[in-house]
C-alpha atoms as a PDB file:
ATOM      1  CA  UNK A   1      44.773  50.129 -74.300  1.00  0.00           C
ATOM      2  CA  UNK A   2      41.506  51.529 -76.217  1.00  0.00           C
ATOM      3  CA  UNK A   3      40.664  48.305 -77.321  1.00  0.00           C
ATOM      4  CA  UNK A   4      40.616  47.326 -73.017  1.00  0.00           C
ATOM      5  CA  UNK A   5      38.478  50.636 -72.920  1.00  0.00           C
ATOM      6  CA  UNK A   6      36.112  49.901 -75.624  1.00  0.00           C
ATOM      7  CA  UNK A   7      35.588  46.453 -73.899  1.00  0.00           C
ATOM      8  CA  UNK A   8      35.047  47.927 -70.768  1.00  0.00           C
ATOM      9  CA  UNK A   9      32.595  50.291 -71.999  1.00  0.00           C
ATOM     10  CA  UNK A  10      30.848  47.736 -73.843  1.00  0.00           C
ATOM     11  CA  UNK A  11      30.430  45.541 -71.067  1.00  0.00           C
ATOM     12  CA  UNK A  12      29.076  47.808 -68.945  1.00  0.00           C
ATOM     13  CA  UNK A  13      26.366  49.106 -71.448  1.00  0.00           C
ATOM     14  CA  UNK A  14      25.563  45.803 -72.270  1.00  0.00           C
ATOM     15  CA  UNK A  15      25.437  45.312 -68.303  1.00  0.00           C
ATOM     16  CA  UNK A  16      22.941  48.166 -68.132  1.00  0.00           C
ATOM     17  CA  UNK A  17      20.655  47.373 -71.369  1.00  0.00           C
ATOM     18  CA  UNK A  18      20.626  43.716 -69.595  1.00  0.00           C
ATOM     19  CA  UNK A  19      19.558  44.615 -66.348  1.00  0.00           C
ATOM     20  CA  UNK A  20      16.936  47.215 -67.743  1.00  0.00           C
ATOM     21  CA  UNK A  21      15.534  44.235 -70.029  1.00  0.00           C
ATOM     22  CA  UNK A  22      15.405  42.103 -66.863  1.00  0.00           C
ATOM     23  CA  UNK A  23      13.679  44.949 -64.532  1.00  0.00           C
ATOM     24  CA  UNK A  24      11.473  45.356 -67.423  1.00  0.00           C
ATOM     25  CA  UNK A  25      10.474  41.756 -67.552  1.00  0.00           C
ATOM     26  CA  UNK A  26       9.482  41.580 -64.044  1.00  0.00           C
ATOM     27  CA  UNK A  27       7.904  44.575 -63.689  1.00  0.00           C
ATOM     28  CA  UNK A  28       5.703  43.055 -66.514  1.00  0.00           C
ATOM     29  CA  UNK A  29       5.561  39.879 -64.873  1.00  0.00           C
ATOM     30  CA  UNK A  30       4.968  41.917 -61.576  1.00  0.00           C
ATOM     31  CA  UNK A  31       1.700  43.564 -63.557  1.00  0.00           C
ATOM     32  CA  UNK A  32       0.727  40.154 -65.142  1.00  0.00           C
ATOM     33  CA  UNK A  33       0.162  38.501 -62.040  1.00  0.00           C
ATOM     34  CA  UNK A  34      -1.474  41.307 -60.455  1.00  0.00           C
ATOM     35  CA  UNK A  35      -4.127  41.765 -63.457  1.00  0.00           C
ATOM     36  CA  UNK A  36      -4.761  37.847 -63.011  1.00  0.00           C
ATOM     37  CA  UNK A  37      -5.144  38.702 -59.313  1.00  0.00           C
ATOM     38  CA  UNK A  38      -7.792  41.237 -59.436  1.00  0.00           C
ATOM     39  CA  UNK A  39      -9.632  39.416 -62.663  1.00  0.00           C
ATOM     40  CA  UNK A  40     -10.141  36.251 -59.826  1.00  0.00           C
ATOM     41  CA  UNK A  41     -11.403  38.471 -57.315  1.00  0.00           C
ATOM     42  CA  UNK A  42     -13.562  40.194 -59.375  1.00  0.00           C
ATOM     43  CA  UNK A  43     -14.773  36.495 -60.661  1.00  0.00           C
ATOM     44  CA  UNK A  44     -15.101  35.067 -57.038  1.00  0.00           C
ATOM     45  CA  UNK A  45     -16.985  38.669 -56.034  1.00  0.00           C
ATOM     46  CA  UNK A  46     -19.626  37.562 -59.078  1.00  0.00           C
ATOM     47  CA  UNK A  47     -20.093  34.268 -57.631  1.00  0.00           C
ATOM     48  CA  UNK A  48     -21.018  35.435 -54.359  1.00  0.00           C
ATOM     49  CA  UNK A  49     -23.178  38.148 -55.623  1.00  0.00           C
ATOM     50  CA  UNK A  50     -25.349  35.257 -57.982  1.00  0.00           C
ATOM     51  CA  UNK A  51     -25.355  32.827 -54.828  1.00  0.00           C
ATOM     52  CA  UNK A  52     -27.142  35.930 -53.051  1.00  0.00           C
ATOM     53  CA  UNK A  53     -29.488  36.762 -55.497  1.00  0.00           C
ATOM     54  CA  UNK A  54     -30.433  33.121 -55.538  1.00  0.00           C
ATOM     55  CA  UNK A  55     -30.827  32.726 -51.758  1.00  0.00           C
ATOM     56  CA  UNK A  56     -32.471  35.887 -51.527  1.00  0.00           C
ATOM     57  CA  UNK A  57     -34.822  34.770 -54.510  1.00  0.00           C
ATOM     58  CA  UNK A  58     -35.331  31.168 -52.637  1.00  0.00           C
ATOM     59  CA  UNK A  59     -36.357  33.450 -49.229  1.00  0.00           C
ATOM     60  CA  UNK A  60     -38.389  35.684 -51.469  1.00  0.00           C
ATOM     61  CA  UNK A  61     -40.519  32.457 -52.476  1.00  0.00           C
ATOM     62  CA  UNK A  62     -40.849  31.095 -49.093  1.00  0.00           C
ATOM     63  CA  UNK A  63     -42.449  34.490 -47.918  1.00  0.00           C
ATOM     64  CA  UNK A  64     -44.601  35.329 -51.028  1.00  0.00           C
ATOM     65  CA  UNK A  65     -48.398  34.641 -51.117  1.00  0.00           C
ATOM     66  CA  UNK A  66     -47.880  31.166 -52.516  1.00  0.00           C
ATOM     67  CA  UNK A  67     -45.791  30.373 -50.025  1.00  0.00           C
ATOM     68  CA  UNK A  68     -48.176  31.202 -47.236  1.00  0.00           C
ATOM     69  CA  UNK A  69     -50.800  29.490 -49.671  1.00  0.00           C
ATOM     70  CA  UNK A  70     -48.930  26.135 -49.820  1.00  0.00           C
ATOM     71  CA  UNK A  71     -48.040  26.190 -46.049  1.00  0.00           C
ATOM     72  CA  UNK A  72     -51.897  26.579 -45.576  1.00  0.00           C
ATOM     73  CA  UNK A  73     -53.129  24.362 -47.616  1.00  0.00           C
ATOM     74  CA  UNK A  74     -50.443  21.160 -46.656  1.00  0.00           C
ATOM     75  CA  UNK A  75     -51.815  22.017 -42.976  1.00  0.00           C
ATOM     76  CA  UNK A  76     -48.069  22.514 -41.864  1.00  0.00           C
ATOM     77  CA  UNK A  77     -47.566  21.746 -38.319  1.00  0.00           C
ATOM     78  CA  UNK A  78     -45.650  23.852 -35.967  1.00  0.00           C
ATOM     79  CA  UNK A  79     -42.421  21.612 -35.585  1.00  0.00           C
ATOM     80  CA  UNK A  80     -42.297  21.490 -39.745  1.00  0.00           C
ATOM     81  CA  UNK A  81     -42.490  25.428 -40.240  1.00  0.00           C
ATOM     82  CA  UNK A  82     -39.904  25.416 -37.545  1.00  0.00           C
ATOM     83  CA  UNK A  83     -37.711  23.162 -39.380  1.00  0.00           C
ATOM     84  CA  UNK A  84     -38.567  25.045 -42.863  1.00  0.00           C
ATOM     85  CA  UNK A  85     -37.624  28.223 -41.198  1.00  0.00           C
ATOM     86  CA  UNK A  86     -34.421  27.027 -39.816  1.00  0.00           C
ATOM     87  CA  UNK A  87     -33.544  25.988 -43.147  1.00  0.00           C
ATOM     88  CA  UNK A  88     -33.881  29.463 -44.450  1.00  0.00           C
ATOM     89  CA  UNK A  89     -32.506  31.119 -41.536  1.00  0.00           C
ATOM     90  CA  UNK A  90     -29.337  29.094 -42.933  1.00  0.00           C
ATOM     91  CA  UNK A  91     -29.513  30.569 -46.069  1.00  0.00           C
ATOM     92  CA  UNK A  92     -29.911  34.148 -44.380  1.00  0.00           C
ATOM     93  CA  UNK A  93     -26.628  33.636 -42.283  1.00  0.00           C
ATOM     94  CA  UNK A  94     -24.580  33.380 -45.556  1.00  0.00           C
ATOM     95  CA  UNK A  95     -25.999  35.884 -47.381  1.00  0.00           C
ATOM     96  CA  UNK A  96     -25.355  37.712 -44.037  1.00  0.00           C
ATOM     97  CA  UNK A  97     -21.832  36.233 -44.169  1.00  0.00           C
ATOM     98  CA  UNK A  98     -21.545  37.282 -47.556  1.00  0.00           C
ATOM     99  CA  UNK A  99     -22.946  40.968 -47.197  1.00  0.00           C
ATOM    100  CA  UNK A 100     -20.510  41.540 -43.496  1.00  0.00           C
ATOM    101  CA  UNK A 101     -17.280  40.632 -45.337  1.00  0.00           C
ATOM    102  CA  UNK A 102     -17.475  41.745 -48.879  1.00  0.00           C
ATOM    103  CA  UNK A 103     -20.422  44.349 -49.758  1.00  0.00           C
ATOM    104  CA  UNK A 104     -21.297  45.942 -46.355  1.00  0.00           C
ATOM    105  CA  UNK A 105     -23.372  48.222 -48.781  1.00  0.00           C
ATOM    106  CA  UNK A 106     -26.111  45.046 -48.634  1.00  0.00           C
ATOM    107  CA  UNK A 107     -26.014  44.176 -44.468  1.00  0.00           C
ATOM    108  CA  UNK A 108     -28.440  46.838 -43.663  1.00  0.00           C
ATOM    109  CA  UNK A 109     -30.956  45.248 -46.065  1.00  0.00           C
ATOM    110  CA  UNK A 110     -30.263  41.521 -45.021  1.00  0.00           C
ATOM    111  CA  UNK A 111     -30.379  42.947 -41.035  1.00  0.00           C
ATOM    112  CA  UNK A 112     -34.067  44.305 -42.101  1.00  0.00           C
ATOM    113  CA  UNK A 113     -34.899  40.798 -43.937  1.00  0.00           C
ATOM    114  CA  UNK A 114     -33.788  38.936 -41.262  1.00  0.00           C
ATOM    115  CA  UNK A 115     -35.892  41.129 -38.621  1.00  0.00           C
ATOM    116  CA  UNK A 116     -39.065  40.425 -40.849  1.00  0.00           C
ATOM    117  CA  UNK A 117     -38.562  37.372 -41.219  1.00  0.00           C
ATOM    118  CA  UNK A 118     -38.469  36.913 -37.166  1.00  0.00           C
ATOM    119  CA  UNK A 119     -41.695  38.953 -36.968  1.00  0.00           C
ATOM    120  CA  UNK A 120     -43.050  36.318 -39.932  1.00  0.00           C
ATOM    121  CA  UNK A 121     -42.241  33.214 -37.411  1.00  0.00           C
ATOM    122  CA  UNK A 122     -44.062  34.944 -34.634  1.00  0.00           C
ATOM    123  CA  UNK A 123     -46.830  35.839 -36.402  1.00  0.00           C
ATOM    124  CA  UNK A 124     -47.264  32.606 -38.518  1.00  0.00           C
ATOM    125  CA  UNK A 125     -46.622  30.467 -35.443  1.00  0.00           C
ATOM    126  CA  UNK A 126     -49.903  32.902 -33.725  1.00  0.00           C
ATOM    127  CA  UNK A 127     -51.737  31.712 -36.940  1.00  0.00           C
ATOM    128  CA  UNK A 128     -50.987  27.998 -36.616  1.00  0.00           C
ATOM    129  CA  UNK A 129     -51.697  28.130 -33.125  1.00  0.00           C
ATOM    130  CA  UNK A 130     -55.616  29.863 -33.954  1.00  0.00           C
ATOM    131  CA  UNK A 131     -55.847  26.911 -36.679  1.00  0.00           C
ATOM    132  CA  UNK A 132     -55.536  24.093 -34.213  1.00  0.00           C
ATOM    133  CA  UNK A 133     -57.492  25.682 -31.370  1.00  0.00           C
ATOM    134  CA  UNK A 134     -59.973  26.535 -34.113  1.00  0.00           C
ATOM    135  CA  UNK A 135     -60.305  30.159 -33.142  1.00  0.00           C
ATOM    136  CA  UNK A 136     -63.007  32.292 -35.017  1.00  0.00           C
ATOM    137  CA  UNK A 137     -62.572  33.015 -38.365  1.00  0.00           C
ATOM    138  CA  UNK A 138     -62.067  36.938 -37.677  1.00  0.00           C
ATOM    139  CA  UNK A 139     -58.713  36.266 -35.505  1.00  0.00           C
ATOM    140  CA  UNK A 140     -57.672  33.744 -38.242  1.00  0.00           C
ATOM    141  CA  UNK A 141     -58.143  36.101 -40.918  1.00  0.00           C
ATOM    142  CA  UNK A 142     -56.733  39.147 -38.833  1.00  0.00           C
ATOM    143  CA  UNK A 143     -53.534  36.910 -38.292  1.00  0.00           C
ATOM    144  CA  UNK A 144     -53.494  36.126 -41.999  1.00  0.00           C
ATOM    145  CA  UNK A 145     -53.564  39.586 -43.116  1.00  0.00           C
ATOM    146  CA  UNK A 146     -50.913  39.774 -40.722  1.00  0.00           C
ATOM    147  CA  UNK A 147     -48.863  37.693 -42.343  1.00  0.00           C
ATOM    148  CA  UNK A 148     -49.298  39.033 -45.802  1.00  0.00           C
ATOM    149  CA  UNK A 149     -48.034  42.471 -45.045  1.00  0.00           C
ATOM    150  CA  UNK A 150     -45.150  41.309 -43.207  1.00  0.00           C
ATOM    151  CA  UNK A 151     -44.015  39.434 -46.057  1.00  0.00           C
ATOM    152  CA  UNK A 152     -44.904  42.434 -48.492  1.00  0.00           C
ATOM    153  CA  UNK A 153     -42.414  43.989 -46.271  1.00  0.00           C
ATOM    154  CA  UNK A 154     -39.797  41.003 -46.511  1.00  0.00           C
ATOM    155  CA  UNK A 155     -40.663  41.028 -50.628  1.00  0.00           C
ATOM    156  CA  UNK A 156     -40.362  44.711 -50.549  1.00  0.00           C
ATOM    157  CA  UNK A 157     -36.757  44.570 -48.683  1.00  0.00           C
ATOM    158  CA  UNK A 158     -35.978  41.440 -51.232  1.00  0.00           C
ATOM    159  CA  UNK A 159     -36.328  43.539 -54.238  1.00  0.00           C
ATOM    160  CA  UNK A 160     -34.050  46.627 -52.513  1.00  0.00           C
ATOM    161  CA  UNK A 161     -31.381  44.310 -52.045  1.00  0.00           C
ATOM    162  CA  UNK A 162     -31.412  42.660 -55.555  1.00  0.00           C
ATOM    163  CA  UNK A 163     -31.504  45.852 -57.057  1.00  0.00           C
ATOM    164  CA  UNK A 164     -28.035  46.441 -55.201  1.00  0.00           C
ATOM    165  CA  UNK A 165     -27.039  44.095 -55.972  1.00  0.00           C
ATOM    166  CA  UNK A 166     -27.232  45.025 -59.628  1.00  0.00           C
ATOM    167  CA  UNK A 167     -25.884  48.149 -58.849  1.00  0.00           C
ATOM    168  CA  UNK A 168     -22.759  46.429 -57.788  1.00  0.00           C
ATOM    169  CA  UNK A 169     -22.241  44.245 -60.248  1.00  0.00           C
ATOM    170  CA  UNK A 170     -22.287  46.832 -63.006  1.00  0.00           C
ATOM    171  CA  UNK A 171     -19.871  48.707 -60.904  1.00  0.00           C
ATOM    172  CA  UNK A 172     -17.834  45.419 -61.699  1.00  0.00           C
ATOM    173  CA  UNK A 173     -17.810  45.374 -65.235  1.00  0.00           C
END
């Protein structure tokens, strides 16, 4: 008879120490796969926040001084600055994309980008238009100037964001 109640005890602490080992195990495994979870998230997060800083680095040349140099000097027509700016309006809808979904803390900045950018067409298509009509120089030059401070402004709004961006990627590591 003790030897049937030693067994019985035995197997039921073995029971026990089993199923602890086994809740243990998954509960590690449980962790594990969590940690790998959160490491790829954090990884895709990076990715997005580089592709951003390149776009906005990409829209940052196309409004700088060069830029507006080089459009001058090729004697860009209307339809190819139209086609140009589509292009980057492209690259402004993912960063937008980007910034709506996963770091609201940038949309404001992209929204004020974006809005320069618009006044940029506007104003560069006014300049393109004085060029072919061959308005006086004064209205050519006021339409340049123009066009420089609004993408100081777009430059200015570039560099706000970036630095954001920064901010949230050291939050990351």
């Amino acid at each position: 008879m003790g030897t049937i109640i030693g067994t019985v005890i035995n197997a039921f602490i073995t029971n026990k120490v089993t199923k602890s080992n086994q809740d243990f195990q998954l509960e590690m495994e449980h962790q594990k796969y969590q940690r790998a979870q959160i490491e790829k998230k954090l990884t895709e997060q990076k990715r997005m926040l580089l592709e951003i800083h390149q776009l906005l680095s990409k829209i940052s040349r196309e409004f700088s001084l060069t830029g507006i140099n080089i459009k001058r000097e090729a004697q860009i027509t209307a339809e190819q600055y139209d086609a140009t700016y589509s292009e980057i309006c492209t690259s402004c809808d993912l960063i937008s994309a980007y910034c709506d979904l996963f770091f609201p803390d940038l949309s404001r900045d992209m929204n004020q980008i974006y809005g320069e950018m618009n006044m940029f067409w506007g104003t560069f298509k006014s300049y393109l238009y004085f060029l072919e009509i061959q308005a006086d120089q004064e209205l050519q030059q006021s339409k340049m100037n123009e066009l420089v401070t609004i993408a100081n402004k777009i430059n200015e709004h570039i560099r706000t964001a970036k630095y954001r961006l920064s901010s949230i990627m050291e939050k990351m590591e």
